[in-house]
Protein backbone atom coordinates (compact mmCIF):
# COMPACT_ATOMS: atom_id res chain seq x y z
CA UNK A 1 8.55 18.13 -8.63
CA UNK A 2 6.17 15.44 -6.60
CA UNK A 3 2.78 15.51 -8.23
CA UNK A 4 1.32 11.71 -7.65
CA UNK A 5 2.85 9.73 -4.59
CA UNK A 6 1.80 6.83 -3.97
CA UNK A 7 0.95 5.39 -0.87
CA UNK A 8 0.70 1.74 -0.20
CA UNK A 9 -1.09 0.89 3.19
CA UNK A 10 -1.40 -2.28 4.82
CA UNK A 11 -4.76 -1.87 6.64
CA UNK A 12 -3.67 -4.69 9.11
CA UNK A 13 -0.65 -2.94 10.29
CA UNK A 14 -1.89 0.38 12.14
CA UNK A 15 1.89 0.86 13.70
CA UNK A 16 3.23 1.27 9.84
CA UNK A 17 0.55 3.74 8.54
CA UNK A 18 1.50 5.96 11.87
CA UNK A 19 4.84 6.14 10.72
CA UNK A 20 4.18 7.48 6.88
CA UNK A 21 1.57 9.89 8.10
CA UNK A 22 3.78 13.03 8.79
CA UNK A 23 5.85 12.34 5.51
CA UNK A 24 3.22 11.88 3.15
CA UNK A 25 1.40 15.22 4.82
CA UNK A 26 5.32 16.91 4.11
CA UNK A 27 5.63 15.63 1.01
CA UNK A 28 2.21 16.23 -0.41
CA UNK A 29 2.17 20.08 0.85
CA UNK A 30 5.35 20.84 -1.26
CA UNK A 31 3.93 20.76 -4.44
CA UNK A 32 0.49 20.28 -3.55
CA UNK A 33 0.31 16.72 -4.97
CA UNK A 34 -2.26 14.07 -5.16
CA UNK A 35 -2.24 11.40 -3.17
CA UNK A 36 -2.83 7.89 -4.16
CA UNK A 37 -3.40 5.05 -1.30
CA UNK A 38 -3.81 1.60 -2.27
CA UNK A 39 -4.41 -1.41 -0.06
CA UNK A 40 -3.35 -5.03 -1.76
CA UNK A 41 -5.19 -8.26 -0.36
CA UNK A 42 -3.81 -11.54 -1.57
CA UNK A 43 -5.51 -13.75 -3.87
CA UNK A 44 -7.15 -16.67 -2.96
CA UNK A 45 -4.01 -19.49 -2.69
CA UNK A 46 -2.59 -17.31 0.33
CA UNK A 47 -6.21 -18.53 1.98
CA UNK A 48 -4.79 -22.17 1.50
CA UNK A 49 -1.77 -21.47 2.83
CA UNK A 50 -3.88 -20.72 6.12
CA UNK A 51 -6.09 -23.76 6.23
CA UNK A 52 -8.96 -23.30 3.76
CA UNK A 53 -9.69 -26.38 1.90
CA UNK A 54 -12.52 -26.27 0.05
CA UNK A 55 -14.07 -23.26 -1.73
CA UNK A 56 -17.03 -22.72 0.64
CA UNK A 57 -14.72 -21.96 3.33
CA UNK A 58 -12.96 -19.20 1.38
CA UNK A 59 -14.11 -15.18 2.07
CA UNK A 60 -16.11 -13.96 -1.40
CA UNK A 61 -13.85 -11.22 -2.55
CA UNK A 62 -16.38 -8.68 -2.72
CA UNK A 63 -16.83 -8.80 1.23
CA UNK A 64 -13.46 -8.31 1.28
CA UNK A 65 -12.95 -5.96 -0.65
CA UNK A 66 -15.59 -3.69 0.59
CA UNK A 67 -14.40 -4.32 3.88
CA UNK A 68 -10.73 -3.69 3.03
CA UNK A 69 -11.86 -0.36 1.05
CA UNK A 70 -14.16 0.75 4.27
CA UNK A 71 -10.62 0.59 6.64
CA UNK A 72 -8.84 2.31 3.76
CA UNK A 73 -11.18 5.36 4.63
CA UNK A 74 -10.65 5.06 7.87
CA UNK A 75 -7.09 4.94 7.19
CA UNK A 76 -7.22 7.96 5.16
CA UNK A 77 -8.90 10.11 7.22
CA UNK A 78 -6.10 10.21 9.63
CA UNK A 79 -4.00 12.00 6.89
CA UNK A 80 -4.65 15.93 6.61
CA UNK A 81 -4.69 16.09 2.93
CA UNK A 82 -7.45 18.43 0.52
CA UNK A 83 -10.32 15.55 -0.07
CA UNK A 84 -9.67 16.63 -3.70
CA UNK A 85 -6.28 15.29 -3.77
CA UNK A 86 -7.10 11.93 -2.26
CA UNK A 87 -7.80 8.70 -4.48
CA UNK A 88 -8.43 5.34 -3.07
CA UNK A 89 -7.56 2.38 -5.04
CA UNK A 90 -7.56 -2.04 -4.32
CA UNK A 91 -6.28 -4.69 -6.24
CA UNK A 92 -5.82 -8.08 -5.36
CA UNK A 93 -2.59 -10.31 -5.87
CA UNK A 94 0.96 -9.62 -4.57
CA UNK A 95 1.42 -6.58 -3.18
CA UNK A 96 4.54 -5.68 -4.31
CA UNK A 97 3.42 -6.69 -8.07
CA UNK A 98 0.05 -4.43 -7.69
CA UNK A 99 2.61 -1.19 -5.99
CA UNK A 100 4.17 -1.42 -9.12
CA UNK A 101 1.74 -1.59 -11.32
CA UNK A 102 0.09 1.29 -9.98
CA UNK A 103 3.08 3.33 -10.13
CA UNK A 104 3.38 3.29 -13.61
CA UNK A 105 -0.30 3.32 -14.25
CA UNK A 106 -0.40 7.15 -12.42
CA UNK A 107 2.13 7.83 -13.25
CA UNK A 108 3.74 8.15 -9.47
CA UNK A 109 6.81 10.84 -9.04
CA UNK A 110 7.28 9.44 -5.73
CA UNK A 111 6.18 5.46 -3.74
CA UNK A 112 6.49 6.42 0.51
CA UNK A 113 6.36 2.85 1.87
CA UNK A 114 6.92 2.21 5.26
CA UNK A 115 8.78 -0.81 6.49
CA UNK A 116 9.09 -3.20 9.19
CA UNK A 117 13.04 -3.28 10.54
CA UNK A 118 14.84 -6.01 8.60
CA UNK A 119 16.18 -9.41 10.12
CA UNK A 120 17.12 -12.90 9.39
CA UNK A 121 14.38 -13.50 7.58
CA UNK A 122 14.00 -10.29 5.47
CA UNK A 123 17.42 -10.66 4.21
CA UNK A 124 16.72 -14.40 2.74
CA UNK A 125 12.82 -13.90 1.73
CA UNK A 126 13.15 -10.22 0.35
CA UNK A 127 9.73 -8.04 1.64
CA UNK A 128 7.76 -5.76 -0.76
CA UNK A 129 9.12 -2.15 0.47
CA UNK A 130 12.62 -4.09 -0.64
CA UNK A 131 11.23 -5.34 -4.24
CA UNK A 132 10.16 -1.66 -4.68
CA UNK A 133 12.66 0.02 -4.24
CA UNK A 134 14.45 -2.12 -6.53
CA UNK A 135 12.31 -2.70 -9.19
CA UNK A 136 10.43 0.95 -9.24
CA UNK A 137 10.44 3.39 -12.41
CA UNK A 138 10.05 6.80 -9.89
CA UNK A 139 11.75 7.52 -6.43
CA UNK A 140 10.97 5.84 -3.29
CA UNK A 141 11.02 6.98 0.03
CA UNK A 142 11.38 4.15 2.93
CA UNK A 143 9.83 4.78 6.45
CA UNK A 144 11.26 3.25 9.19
C-alpha cells in the first residue's frame, strides 16, 4: 500500500513536473494517499559558484524562499489531488540530501522523481533522481 509519496519538484524545470503529473494523480488515487511536494534551493556557496562575491550581492533566503514556496503552489495546483491530501514542504541544501531526509521523516511508501535523459555527463557526476534511487529506504518510481 502507497500512503505518503513524495514528490520532489524542481520549480525551474516546468518540462519535468509535466511529466510526473499523470503518475502521481495514478498513484495517489489507488490508495488515496497523501501527497508530499518539496522544492530544494541550494545554499548559499552554489551563489558563488555563479559570481556572487560579497554577501550584499547574495538573495536573503526568506525572499527566496517565499518566492520558491509561491511557484510550488502554482506547481501544485496543476495536480488534481483532494486539497486535504496535499502538503507543501522547502528546505535548503542539496537536493538529493533534503529528498532523503524527507523520506524518512514522513515516512514516504513511495519517492516519483522525474529525470532528465542521462549522458556523458550524468554517468561521471551522478544526478539526484540517481542518488535516490540508490540511497532511498522506500520505493522509487523514475519518470522519464
Amino acid at each position: 500500500m502507497t500512503k505518503k509519496i513524495l514528490v520532489p519538484i524542481d520549480i525551474s524545470e516546468t518540462e519535468l513536473t509535466q511529466r510526473v503529473i499523470a503518475q502521481v494523480e495514478a498513484q495517489a488515487r489507488l490508495d488515496d494517499a497523501e501527497v508530499h511536494f518539496l522544492t530544494v534551493l541550494p545554499l548559499y556557496p552554489y551563489y558563488a559558484t555563479l559570481g556572487a562575491r560579497y554577501v550584499a550581492d547574495l538573495p536573503v533566503m526568506d525572499d527566496l524562499e517565499t518566492d520558491a514556496m509561491k511557484k510550488l503552489d502554482e506547481i501544485v495546483k496543476q495536480f488534481s489531488l483532494p486539497e486535504d491530501r496535499v502538503y507543501k514542504h522547502f528546505a535548503e541544501g542539496a537536493p538529493k540530501d533534503k529528498i532523503l531526509e524527507l523520506a524518512k521523516t514522513i515516512p514516504a511508501d513511495l519517492v516519483i522523481i522525474s529525470s532528465h535523459r542521462p549522458d556523458f555527463t550524468t554517468y561521471l557526476l551522478g544526478s539526484t533522481a540517481a542518488a535516490v534511487v540508490r540511497h532511498a529506504e522506500c520505493s522509487v518510481l523514475v519518470i522519464r
